[in-house]
Protein backbone atom coordinates (compact mmCIF):
# COMPACT_ATOMS: atom_id res chain seq x y z
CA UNK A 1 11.14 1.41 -28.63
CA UNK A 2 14.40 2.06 -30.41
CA UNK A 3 14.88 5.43 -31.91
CA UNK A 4 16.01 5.84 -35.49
CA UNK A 5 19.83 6.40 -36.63
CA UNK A 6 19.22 9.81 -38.00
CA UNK A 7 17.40 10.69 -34.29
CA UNK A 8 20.71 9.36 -32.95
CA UNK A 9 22.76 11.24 -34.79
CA UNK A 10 20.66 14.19 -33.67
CA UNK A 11 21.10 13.63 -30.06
CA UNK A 12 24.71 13.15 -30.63
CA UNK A 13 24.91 16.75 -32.00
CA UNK A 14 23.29 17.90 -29.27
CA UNK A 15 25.66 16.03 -26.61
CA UNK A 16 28.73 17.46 -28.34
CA UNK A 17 27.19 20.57 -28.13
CA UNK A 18 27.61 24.06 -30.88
CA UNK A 19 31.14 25.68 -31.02
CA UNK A 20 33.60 26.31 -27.60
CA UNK A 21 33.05 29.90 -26.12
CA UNK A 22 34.34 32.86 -28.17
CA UNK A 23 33.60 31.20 -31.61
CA UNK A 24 30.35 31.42 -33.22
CA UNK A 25 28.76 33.41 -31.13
CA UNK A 26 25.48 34.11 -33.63
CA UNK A 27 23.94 31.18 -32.64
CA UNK A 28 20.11 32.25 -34.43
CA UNK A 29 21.07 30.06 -37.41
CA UNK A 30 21.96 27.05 -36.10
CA UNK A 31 19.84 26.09 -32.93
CA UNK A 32 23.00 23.12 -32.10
CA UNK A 33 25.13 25.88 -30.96
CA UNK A 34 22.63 26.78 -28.48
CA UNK A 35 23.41 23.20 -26.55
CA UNK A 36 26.73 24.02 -24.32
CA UNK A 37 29.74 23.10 -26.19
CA UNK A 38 31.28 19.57 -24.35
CA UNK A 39 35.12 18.76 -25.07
CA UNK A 40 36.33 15.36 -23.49
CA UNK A 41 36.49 16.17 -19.89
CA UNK A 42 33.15 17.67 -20.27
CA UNK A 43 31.81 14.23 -22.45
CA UNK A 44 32.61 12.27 -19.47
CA UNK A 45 31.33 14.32 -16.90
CA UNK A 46 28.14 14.15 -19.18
CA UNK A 47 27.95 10.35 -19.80
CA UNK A 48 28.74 9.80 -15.85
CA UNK A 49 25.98 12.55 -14.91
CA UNK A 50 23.67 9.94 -16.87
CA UNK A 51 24.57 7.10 -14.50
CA UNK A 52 26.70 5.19 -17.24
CA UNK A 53 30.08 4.22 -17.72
CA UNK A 54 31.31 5.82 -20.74
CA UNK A 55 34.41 7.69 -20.56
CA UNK A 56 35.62 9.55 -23.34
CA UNK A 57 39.71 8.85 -24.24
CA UNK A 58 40.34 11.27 -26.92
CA UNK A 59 38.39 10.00 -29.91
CA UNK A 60 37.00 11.92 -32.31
CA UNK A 61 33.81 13.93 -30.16
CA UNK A 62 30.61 13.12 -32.48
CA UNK A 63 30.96 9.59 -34.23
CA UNK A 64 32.12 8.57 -30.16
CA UNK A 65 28.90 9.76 -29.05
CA UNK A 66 26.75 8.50 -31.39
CA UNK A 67 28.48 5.21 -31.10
CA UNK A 68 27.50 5.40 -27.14
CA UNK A 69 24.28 6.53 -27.51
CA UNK A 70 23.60 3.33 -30.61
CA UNK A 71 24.68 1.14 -27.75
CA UNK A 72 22.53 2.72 -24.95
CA UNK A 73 20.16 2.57 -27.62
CA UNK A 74 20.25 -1.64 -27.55
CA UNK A 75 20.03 -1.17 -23.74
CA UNK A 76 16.77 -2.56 -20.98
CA UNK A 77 13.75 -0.74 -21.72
CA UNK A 78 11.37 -0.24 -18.23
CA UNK A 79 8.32 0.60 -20.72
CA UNK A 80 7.91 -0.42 -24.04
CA UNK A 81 6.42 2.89 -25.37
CA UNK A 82 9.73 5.05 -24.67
CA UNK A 83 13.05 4.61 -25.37
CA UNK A 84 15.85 2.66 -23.41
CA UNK A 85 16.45 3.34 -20.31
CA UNK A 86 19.68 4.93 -21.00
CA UNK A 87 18.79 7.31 -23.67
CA UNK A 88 15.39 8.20 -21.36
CA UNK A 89 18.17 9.75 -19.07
CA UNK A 90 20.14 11.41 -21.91
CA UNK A 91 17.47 13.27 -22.99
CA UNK A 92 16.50 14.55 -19.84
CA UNK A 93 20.35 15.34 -18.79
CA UNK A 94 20.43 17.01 -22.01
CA UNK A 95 17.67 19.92 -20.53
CA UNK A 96 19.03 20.13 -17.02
CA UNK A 97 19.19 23.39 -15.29
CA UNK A 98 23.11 22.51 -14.40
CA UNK A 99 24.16 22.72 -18.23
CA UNK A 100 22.73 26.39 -18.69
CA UNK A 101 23.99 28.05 -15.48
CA UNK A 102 24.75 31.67 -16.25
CA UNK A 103 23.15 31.71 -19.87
CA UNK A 104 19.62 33.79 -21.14
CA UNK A 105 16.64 31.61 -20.15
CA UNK A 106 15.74 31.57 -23.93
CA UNK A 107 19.10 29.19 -24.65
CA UNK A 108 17.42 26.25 -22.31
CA UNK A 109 14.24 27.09 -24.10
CA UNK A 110 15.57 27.35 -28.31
CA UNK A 111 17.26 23.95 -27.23
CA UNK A 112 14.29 21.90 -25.72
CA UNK A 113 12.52 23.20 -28.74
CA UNK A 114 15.04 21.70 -30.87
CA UNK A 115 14.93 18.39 -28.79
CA UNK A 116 11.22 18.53 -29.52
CA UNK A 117 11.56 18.56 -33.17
CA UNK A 118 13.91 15.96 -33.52
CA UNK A 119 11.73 13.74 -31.08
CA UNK A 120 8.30 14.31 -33.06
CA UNK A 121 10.14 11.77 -35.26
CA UNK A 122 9.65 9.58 -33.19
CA UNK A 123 6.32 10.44 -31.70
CA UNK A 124 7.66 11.47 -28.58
CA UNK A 125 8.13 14.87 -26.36
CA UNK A 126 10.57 16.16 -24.10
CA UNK A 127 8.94 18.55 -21.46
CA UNK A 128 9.57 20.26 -18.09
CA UNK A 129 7.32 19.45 -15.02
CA UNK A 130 6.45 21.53 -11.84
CA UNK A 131 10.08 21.25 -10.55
CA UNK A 132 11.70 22.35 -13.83
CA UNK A 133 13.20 18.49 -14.72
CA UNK A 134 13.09 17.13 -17.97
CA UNK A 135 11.10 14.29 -18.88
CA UNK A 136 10.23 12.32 -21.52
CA UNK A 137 6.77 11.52 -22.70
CA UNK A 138 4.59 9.43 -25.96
CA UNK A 139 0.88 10.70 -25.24
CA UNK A 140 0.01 9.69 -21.87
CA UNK A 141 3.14 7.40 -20.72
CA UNK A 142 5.84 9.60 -19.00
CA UNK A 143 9.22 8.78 -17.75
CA UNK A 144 8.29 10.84 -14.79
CA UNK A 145 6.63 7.66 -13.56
CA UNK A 146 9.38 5.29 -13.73
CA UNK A 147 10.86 6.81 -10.58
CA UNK A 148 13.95 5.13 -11.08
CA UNK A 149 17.24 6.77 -10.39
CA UNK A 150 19.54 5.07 -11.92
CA UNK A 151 18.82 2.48 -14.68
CA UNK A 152 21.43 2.03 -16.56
CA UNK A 153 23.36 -1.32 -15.01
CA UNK A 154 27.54 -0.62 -14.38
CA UNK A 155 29.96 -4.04 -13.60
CA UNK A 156 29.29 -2.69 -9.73
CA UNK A 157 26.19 -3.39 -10.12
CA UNK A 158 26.14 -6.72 -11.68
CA UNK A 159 28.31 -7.83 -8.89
CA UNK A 160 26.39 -6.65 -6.13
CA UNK A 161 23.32 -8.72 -8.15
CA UNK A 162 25.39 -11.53 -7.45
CA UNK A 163 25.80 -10.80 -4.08
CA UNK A 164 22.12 -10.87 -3.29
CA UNK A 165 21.07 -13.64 -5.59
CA UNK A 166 23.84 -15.77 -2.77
CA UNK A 167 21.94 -14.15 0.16
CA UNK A 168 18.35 -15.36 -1.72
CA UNK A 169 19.20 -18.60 -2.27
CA UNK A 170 19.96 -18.93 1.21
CA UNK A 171 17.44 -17.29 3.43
CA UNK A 172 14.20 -18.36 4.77
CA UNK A 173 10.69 -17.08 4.02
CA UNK A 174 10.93 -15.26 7.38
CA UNK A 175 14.21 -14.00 6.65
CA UNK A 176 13.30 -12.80 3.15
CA UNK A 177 10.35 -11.01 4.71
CA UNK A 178 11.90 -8.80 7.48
CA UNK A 179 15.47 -8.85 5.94
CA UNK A 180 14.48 -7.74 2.57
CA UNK A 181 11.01 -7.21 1.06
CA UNK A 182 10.22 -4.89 4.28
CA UNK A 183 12.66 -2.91 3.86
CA UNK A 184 12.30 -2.65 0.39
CA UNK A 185 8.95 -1.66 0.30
CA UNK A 186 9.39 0.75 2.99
CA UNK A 187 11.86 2.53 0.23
CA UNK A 188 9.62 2.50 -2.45
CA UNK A 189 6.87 4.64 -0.32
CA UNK A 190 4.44 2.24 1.12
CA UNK A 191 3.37 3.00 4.86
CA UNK A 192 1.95 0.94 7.81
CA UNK A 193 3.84 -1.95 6.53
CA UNK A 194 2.31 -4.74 9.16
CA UNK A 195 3.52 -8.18 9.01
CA UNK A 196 2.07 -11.21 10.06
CA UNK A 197 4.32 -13.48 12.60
CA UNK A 198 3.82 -17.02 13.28
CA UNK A 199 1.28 -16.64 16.18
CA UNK A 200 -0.86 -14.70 13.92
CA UNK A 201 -0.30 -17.28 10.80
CA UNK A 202 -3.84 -18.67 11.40
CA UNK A 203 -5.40 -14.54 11.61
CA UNK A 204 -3.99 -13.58 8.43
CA UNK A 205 -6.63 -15.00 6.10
CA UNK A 206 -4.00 -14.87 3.31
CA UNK A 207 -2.07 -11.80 3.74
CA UNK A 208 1.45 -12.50 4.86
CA UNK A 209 1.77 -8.65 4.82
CA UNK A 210 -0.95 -5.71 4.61
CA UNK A 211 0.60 -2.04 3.72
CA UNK A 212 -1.56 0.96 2.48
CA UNK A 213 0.05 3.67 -0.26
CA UNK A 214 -0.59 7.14 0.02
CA UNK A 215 -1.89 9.02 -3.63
CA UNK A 216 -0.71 12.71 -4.50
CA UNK A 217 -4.66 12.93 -3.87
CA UNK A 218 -4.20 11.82 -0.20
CA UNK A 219 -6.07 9.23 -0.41
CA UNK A 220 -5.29 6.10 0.53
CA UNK A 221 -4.77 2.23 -1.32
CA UNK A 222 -4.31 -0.76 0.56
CA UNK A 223 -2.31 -3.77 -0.48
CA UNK A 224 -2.16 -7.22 0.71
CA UNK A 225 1.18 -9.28 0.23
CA UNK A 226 1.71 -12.95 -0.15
CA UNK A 227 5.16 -14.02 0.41
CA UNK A 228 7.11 -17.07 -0.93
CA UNK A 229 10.79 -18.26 -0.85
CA UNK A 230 10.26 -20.88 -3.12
CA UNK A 231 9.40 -21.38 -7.03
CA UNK A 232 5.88 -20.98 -7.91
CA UNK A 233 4.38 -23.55 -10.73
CA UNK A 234 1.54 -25.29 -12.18
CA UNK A 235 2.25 -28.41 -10.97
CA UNK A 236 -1.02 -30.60 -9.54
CA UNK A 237 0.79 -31.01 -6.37
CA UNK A 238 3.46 -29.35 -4.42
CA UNK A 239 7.31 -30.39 -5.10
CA UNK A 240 10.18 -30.42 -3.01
CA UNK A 241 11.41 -26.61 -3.44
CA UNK A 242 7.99 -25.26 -5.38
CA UNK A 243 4.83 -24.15 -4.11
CA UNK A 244 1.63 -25.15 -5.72
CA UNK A 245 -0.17 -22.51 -7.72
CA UNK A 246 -3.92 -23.97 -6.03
CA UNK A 247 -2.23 -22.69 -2.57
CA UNK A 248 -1.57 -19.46 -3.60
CA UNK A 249 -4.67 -19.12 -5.00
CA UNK A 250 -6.99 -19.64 -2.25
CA UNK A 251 -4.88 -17.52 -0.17
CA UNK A 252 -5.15 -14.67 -3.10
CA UNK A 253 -9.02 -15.55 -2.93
CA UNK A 254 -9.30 -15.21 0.94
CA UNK A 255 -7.03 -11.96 0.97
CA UNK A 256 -9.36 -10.12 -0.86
CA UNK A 257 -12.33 -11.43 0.94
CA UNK A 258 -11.56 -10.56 3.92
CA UNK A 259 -11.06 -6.45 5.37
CA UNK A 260 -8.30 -5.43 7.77
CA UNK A 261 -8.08 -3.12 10.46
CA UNK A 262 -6.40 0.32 10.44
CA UNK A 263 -5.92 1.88 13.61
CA UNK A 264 -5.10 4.79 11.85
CA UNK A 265 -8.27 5.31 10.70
CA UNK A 266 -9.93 3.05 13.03
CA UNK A 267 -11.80 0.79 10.68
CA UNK A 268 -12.28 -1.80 9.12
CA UNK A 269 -11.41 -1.71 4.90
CA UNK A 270 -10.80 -3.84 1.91
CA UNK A 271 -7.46 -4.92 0.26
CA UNK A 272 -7.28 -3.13 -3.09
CA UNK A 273 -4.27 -5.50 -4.90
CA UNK A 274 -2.49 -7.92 -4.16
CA UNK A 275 0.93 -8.41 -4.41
CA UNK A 276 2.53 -12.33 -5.13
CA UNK A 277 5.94 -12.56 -4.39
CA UNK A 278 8.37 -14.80 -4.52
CA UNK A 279 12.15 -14.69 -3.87
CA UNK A 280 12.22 -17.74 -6.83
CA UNK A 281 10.53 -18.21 -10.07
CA UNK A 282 7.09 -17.50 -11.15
CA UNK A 283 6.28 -19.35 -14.11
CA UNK A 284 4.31 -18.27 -16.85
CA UNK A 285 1.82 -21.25 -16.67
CA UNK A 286 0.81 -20.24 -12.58
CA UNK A 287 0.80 -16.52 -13.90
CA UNK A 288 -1.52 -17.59 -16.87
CA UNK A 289 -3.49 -20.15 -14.19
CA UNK A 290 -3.93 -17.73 -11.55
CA UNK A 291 -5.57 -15.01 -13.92
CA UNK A 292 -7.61 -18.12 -15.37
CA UNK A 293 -9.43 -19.17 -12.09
CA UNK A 294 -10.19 -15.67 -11.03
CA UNK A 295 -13.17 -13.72 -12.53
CA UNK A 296 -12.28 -10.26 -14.16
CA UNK A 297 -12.06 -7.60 -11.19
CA UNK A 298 -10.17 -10.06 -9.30
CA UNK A 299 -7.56 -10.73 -11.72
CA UNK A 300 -6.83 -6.66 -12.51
CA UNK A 301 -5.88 -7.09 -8.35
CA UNK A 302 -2.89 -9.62 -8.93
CA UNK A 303 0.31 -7.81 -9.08
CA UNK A 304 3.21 -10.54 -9.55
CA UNK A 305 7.15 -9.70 -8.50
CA UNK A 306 9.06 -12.57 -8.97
CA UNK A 307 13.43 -12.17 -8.32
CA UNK A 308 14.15 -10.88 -11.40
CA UNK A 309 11.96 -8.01 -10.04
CA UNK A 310 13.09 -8.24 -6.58
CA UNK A 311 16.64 -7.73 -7.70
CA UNK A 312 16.46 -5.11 -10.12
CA UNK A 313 14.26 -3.00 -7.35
CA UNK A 314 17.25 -3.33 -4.94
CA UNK A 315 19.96 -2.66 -7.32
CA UNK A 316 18.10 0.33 -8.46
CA UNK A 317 17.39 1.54 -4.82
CA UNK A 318 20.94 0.33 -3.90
CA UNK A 319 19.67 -1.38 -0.33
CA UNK A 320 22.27 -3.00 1.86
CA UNK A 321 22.68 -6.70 2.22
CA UNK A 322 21.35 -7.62 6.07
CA UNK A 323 25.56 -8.27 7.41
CA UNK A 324 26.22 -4.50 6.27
CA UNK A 325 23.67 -3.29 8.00
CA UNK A 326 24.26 -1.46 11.67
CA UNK A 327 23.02 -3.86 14.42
């Protein structure tokens, strides 16, 4: 969602923060000089803090922010019901503990109250979880489940895209496995990551990898992966550099049919999801065909990531190409 110009202008306020130290003290009229007051230095530190690129380079301190925060505005949203990315992590820098170091508890309080109002505009709500971080909320759908620490792109970071987009094109299906997804999805939490080798090709009964997640309940998911360095279509037959949608569907059909073992546990238990991934494309028509020939609980168990995804996960986690890592 994009926020409105007068919410924007709002924030901006905010940013800039009430009057430097020693003037206007009385701030019970005007809850904006409650926010800490930011000259340039400050701005940048501010804007940097928030994982962008902005620097500030004398210009006039309000109409510059607001101009930065209309173009974060235009920025990649991770879910549709909150704002970009990059004003997501505004507003939560905006309540950090770091900004009211030294001042009465109630400051951080009159200010997220302020925040609040100016975000019921928008039918959203700043609040503070267990670990007193800000976070950003519309009903049910937090930014406390994005888990993302930095999601604003820089030029850095559009390079190193590059960089791994050259290494993808490249490397094999077993080399996209171990060098890359593995380690990937070791960062992003999943345990017992257990991968399938070529001896055990035939004993996989369509799981390339299994892995198992752990809930804040302690319980436990399991997920089956299917791996694949090439494009994925709809075509009635496989192509030179695609793989046919029909494969990976009987391997997504005999995943789910058939339980691995955890020697953790020491039995025998069902995959939950499964994951379809591809270091190419997936197109839209094998997305659309795949949840087509499956019946309704099956479907809800497909999870696609395609290389769009791939990348932006290691970008985001900032993982090191395979040559940079120690041998």
């Amino acid at each position: 969602m994009k926020l409105k110009a007068r919410t924007l202008r709002d924030l901006a306020a905010m940013v800039t923060g009430g009057a430097p130290r020693g003037y206007g003290d009385d701030a019970s009229t005007d809850p904006i000089l409650k926010f800490p007051y930011r000259s340039s230095g400050a701005l940048s530190d501010f804007f940097i803090d928030c994982d962008t690129e902005y620097r500030h380079q004398g210009e006039s301190r309000v109409p510059w922010t607001q101009d930065v925060l209309t173009q974060l505005n235009e920025g990649p949203v991770a879910v549709p019901q909150l704002p970009a990315d990059g004003i997501v992590r505004v507003i939560e820098e905006l309540i950090a503990t770091s900004h009211f170091r030294g001042r009465p508890d109630e400051d951080r309080e009159k200010c997220l109250q302020h925040l609040n109002e100016v975000l019921a505009r928008e039918g959203l709500e700043a609040y503070l979880d267990g670990a007193d971080r800000c976070h950003v909320r519309a009903g049910q759908i937090s930014s406390a489940s994005l888990n993302i620490e930095k999601r604003v792109w820089t030029q850095a970071d559009l390079e190193r895209k590059k960089e791994w987009e050259r290494y993808l094109d490249d490397a094999s299906e077993d080399e996209f496995t171990e060098e890359v997804l593995v380690p990937l999805l070791q960062q992003c939490g999943f345990r017992r990551i257990s991968v399938a080798g070529h001896k055990d090709k035939a004993l996989e009964f369509g799981k390339d990898i299994w892995m198992k997640f752990q809930l804040p309940t302690s319980h436990f998911i399991y997920f089956g992966v299917q791996v694949k360095s090439e494009k994925i279509d709809a075509a009635g037959r496989s192509k030179d550099g695609h793989e046919n949608v029909a494969e990976v569907l009987n391997q997504a059909k005999m995943a789910l049919a058939h339980p691995i073992w955890d020697p953790e546990i020491n039995k025998r238990v069902l995959i939950d999801h499964i994951y379809i991934v591809s270091s190419g494309e997936i197109t839209k028509q094998a997305r659309q065909l795949l949840g087509e020939k499956l019946d309704i609980d099956s479907r809800r168990q497909l999870i696609f990531m395609d290389r769009e995804d791939i990348l932006m996960l290691l970008i985001q986690t900032a993982m090191k190409l395979p040559s940079e890592r120690p041998q």
